[in-house]
C-alpha atoms as a PDB file:
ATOM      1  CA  UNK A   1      65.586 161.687  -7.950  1.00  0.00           C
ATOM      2  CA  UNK A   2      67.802 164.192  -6.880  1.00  0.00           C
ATOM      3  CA  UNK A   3      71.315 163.880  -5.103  1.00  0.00           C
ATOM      4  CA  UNK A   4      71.947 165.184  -1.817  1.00  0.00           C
ATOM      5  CA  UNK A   5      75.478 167.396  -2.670  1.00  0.00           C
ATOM      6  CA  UNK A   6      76.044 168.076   1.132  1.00  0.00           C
ATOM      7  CA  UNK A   7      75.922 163.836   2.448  1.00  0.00           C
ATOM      8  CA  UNK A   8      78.546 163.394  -0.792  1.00  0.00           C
ATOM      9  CA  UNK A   9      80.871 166.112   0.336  1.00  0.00           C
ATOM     10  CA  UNK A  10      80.270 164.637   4.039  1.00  0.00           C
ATOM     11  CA  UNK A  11      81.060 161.189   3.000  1.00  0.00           C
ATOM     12  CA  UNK A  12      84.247 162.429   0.956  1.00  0.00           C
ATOM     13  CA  UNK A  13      85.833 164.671   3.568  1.00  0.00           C
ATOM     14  CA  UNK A  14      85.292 161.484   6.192  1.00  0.00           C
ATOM     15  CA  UNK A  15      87.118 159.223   3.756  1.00  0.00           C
ATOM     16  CA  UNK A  16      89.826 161.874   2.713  1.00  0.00           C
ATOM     17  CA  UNK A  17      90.401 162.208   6.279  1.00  0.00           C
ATOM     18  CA  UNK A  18      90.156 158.208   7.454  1.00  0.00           C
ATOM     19  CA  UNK A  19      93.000 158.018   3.903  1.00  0.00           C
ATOM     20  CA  UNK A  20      95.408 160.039   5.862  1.00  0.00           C
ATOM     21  CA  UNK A  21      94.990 158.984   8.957  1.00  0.00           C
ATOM     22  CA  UNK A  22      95.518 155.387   7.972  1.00  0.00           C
ATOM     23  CA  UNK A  23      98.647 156.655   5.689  1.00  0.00           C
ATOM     24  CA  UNK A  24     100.192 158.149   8.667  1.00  0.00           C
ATOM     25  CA  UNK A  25     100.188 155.308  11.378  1.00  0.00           C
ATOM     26  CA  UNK A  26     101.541 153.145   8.687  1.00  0.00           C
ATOM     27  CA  UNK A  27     104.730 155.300   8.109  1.00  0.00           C
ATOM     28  CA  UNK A  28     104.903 155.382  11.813  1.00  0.00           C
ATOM     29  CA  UNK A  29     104.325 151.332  12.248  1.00  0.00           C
ATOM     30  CA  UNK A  30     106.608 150.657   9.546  1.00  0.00           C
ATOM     31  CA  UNK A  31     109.205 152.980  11.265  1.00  0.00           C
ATOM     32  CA  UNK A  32     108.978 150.967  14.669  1.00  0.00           C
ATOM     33  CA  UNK A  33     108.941 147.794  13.122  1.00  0.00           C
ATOM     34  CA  UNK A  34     112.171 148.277  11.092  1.00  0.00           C
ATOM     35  CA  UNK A  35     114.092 149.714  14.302  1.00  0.00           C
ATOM     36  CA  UNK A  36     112.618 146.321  16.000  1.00  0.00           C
ATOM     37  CA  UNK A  37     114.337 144.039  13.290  1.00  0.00           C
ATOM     38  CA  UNK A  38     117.484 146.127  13.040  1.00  0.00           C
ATOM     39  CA  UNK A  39     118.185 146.128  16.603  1.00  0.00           C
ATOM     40  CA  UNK A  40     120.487 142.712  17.927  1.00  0.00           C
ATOM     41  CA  UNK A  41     118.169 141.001  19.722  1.00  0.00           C
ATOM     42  CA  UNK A  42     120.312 137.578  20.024  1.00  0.00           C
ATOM     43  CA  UNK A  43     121.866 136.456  23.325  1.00  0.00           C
ATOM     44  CA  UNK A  44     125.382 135.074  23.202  1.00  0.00           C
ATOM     45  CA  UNK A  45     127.022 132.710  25.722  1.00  0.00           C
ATOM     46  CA  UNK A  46     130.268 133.886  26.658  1.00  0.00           C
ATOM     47  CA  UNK A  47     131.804 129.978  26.211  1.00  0.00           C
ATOM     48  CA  UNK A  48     130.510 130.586  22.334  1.00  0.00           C
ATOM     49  CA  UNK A  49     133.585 131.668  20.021  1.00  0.00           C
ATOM     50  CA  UNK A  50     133.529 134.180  17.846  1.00  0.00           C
ATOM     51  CA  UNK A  51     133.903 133.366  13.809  1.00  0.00           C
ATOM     52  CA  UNK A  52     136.448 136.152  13.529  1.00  0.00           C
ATOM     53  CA  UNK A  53     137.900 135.265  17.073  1.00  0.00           C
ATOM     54  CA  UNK A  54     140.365 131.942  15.652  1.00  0.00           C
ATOM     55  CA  UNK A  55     141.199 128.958  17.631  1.00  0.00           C
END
C-alpha cells in the first residue's frame, strides 16, 4: 500500500491555511469584544448623585 504524497500535501496546506484563518478572526473578535466591555455602556439618571459629588 502506497501513500498518495500529493492528497497529504493537499490536506496539509488546507489545514495550514483553515489554522490561520481561524487565528486571525480571533485576534480580530477578541479586539471588538474588549472595546465592547471597555466602553460605558451604563445610563445614569440625572436625580442620581455622584459618590465623589458630597451631600
Amino acid at each position: 500500500m502506497e501513500i498518495n504524497w500529493f492528497i497529504v500535501a493537499v490536506f496539509l496546506v488546507g489545514a495550514i491555511v483553515l489554522l490561520l484563518y481561524l487565528i486571525k478572526k480571533n485576534q480580530k473578535d477578541k479586539k471588538d469584544v474588549t472595546q465592547f466591555f471597555n466602553t460605558d455602556t451604563t445610563v445614569r439618571k440625572e436625580s442620581e448623585l455622584d459618590e465623589d459629588d458630597g451631600y
